[in-house]
Protein backbone atom coordinates (compact mmCIF):
# COMPACT_ATOMS: atom_id res chain seq x y z
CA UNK A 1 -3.52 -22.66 -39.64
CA UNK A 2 -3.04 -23.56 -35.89
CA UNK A 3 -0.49 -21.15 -35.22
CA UNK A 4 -2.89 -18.75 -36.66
CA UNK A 5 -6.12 -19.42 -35.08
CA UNK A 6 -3.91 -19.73 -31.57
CA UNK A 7 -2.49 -16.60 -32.11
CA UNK A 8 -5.65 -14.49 -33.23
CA UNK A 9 -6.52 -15.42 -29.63
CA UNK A 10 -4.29 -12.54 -28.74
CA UNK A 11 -7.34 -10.18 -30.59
CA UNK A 12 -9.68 -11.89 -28.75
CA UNK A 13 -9.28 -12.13 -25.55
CA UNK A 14 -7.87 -8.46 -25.15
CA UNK A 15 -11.53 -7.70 -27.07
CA UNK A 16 -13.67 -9.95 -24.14
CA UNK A 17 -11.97 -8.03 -21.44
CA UNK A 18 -13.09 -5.00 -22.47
CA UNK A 19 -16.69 -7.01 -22.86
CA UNK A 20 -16.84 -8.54 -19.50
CA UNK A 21 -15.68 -4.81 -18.65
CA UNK A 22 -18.34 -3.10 -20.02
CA UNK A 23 -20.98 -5.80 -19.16
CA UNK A 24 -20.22 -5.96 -15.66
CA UNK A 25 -19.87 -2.34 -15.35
CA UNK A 26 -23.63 -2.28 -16.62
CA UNK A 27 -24.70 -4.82 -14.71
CA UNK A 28 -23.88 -2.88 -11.29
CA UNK A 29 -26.72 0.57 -11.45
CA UNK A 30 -24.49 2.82 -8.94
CA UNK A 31 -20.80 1.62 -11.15
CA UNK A 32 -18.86 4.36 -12.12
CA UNK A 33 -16.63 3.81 -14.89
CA UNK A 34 -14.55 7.15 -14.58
CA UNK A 35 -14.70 6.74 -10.31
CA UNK A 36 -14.38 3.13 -9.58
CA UNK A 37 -11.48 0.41 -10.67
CA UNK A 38 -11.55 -2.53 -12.45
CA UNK A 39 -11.24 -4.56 -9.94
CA UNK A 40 -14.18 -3.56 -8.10
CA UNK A 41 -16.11 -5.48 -10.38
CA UNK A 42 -15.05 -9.01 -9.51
CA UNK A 43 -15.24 -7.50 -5.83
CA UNK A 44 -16.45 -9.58 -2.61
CA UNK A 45 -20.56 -8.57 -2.81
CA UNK A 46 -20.67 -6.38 -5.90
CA UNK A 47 -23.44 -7.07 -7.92
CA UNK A 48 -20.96 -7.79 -10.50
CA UNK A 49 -18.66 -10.42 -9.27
CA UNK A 50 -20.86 -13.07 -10.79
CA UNK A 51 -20.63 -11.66 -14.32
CA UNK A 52 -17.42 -10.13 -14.08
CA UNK A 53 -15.84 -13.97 -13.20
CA UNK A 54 -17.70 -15.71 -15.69
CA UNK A 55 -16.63 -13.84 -18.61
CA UNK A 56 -13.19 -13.81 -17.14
CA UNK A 57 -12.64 -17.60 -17.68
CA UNK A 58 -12.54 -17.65 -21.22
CA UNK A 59 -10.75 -14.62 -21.09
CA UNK A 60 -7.63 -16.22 -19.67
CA UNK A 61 -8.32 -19.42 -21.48
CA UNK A 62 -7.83 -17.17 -25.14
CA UNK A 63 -4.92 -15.63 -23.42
CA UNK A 64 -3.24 -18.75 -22.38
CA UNK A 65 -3.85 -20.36 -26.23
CA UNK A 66 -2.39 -17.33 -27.31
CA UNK A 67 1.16 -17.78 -25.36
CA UNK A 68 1.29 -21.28 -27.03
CA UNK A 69 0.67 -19.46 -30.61
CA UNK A 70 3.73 -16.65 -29.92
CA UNK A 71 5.52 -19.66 -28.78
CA UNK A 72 4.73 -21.54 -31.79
CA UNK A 73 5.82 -18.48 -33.80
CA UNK A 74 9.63 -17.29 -35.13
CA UNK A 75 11.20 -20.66 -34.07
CA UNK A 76 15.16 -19.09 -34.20
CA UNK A 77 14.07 -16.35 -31.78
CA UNK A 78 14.53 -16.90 -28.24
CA UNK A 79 13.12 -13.91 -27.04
CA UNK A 80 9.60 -14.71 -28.73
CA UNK A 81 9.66 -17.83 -27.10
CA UNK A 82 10.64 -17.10 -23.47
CA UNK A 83 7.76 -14.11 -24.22
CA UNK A 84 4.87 -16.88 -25.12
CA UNK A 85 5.95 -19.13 -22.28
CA UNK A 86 5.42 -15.99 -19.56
CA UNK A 87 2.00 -14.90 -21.68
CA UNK A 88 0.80 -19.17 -21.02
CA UNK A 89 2.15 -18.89 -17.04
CA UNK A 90 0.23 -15.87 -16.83
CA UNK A 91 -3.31 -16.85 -17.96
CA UNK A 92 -2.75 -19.74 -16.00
CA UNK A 93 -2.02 -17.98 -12.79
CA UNK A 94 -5.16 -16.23 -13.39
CA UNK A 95 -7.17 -18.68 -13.86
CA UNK A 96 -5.38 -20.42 -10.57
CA UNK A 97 -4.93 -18.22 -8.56
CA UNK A 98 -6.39 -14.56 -9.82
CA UNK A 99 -10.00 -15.29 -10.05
CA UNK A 100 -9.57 -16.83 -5.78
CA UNK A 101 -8.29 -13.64 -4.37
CA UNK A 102 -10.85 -10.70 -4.71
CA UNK A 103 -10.82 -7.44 -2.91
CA UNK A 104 -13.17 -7.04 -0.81
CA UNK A 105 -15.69 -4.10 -1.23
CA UNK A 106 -15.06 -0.30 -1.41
CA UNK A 107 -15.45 0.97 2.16
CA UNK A 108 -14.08 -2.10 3.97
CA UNK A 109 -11.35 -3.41 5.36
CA UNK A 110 -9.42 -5.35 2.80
CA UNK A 111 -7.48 -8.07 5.02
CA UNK A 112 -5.95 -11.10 3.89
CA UNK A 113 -8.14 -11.07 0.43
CA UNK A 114 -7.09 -8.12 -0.21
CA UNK A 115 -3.47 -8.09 0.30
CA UNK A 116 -3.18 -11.49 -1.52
CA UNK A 117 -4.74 -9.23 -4.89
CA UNK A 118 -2.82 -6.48 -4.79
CA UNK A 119 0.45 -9.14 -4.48
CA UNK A 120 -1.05 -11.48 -7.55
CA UNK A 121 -1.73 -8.02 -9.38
CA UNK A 122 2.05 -7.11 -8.77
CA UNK A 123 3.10 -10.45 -9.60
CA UNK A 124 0.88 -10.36 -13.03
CA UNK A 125 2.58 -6.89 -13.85
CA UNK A 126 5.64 -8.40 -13.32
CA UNK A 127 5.52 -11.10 -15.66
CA UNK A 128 3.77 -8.93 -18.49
CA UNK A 129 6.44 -6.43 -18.82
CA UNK A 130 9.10 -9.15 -18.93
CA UNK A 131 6.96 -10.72 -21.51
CA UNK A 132 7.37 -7.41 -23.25
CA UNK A 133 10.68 -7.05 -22.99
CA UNK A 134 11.84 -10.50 -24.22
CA UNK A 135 9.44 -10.17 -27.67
CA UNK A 136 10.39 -7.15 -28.06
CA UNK A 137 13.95 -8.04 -27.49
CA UNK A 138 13.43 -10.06 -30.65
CA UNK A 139 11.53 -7.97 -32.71
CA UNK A 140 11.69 -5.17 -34.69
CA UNK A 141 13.05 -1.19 -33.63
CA UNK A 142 9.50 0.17 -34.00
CA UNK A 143 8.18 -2.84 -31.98
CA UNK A 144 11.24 -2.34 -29.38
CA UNK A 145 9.89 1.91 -29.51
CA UNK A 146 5.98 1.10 -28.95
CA UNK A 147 6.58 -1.68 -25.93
CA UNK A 148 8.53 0.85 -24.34
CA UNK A 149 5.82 3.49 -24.52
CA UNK A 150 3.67 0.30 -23.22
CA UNK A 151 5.87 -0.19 -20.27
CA UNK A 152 6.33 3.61 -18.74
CA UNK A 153 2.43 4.20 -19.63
CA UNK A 154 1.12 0.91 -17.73
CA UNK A 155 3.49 1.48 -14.52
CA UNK A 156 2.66 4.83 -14.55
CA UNK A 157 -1.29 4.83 -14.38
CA UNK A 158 -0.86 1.89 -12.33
CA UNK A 159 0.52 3.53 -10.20
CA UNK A 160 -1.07 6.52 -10.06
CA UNK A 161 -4.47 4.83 -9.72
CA UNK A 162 -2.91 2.59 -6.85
CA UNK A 163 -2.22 5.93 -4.95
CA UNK A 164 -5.92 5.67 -4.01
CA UNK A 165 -6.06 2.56 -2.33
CA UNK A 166 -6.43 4.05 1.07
CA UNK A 167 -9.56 6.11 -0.26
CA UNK A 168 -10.77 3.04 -1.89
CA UNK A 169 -10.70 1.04 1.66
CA UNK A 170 -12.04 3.84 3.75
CA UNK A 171 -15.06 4.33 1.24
CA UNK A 172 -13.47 7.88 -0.12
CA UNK A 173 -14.58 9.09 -3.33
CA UNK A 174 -11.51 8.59 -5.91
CA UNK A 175 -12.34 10.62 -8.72
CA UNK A 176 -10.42 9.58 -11.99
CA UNK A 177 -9.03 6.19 -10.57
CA UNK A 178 -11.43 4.43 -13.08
CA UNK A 179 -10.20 6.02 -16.30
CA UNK A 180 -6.38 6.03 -14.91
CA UNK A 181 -6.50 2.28 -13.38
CA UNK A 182 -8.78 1.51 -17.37
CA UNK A 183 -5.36 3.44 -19.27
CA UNK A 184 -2.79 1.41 -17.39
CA UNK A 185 -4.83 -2.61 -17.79
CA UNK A 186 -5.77 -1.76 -21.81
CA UNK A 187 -1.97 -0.56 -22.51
CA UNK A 188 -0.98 -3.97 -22.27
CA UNK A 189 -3.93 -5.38 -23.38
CA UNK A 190 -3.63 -3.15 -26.63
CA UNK A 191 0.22 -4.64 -26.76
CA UNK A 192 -1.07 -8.20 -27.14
CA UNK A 193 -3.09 -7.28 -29.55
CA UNK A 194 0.03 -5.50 -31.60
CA UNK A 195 1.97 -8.56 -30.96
CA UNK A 196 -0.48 -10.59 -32.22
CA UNK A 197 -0.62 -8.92 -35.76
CA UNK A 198 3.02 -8.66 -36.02
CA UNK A 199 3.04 -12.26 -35.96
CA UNK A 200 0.20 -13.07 -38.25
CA UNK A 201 2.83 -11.30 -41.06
CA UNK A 202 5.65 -13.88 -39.94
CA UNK A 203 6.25 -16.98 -42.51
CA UNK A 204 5.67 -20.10 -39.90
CA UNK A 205 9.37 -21.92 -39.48
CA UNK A 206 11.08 -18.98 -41.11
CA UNK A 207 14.66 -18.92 -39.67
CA UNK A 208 16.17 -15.56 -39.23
CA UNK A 209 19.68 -13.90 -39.31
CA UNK A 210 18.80 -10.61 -37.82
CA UNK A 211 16.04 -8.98 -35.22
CA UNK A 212 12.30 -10.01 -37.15
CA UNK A 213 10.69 -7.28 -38.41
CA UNK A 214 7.29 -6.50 -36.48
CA UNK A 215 5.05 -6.42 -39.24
CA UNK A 216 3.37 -2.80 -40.22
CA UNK A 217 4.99 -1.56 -37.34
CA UNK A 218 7.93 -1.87 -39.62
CA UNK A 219 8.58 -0.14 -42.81
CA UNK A 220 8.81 -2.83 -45.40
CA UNK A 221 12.78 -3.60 -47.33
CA UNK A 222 13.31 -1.71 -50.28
C-alpha cells in the first residue's frame, strides 16, 4: 500500500502542475497562454510569482515521493531504480535550487538570475531524459517506443520555444512560444504519469528474468 500511494504521486503532481499552471496563468489579467512561457509565471514581479511558487512546493514534494515509489518498485531491475533515484534528485533540486533562480521579467535584462535558470532548466532536462532512458531501459518495447517519442518531442519544442529567448528579453512579441514551451514541459510530465500506471500493474517484490512488461502499454501473454 506504500509503494502504491508513493507512486500515485506520479498522477498527482504532473496533475498540480498543470493547476498551479492554469491558476497562475489566471491570476496575471494581461497572461497569455499561447504568447508567454511557463516560466514567466514564477517571474521576478509578475503578478504570479506568488501563486505560481506556492503551488510549486507540493508539486516537487509529490514528485520527489514519487522517485522513492519507482524506486521501491521492480526490485531485480536496475534501470527502474537508477530512474527513481534521478526522479528524487530532481524534485529535490527544485525545491533547492529551482524555485531561487527566477527569470527576471519579459522586457529586461536577464543577468545573473537569469542565466542561473536557463542552466538549472538544462540541468533538470538533463536528468529527466536519463531518467527516461534508464526505466525505459528496463521496461517493456512499447514503453522503450513511447519514451522515445517523449524524448525527440520534449527537446524539440524546447528548443524551439528557447529560440525566442532574445525576443523574450528585449520585450518582443513571441507568438506560439507558450503552446510550444506548454508541448515540450507536459511531454514529460505526461511520461511520469505513464510510468506511474505501468507500475501500479507490477506485483511488489516480483523478481524478473526478462525486460518487465509496462503494463497496458503492453499487450498481455497469451
Amino acid at each position: 500500500m506504500a509503494r502504491k500511494v508513493l507512486l500515485a504521486c506520479g498522477i498527482l503532481s504532473p496533475l498540480l502542475y498543470a493547476v498551479a499552471d492554469a491558476l497562475a496563468g489566471m491570476r496575471w489579467e494581461a497572461y497569455s497562454f499561447l504568447d508567454q512561457t511557463i516560466s514567466e509565471l514564477g517571474a521576478i514581479g509578475a503578478p504570479s510569482r506568488m501563486m505560481f511558487t506556492i503551488f510549486l512546493v507540493p508539486v516537487y514534494l509529490l514528485l520527489t515521493a514519487f522517485g522513492v515509489g519507482v524506486r521501491r518498485s521492480v526490485a531485480s531491475r536496475r534501470g527502474v531504480k537508477v530512474a527513481g533515484a534521478l526522479v528524487v534528485a530532481l524534485g529535490v533540486m527544485a525545491l533547492t535550487v529551482g524555485l531561487f533562480v527566477p527569470m527576471r521579467a519579459r522586457g529586461t535584462e536577464q543577468g545573473l538570475s537569469g542565466l542561473l535558470h536557463i542552466v538549472e532548466g538544462m540541468v533538470a532536462v538533463t536528468m529527466i531524459m536519463a531518467a527516461i532512458g534508464f526505466a525505459a531501459s528496463a521496461l517493456g518495447r512499447w514503453f522503450r517506443l513511447y519514451s522515445v517519442v517523449t524524448i525527440v518531442m520534449m527537446l524539440g519544442f524546447l528548443a524551439w520555444s528557447g529560440m525566442d529567448a532574445p525576443r523574450i528579453e528585449a520585450g518582443l512579441p513571441t507568438p506560439w512560444v507558450g503552446v510550444k514551451d506548454r508541448i515540450g514541459w507536459y511531454a514529460y510530465q505526461l511520461w511520469f504519469l505513464v510510468l506511474t500506471l505501468a507500475l501500479l500493474r507490477e506485483r511488489p517484490g516480483a523478481q524478473v528474468e526478462g525486460p518487465v512488461q509496462a503494463g497496458w502499454l503492453e499487450a498481455p501473454a497469451s
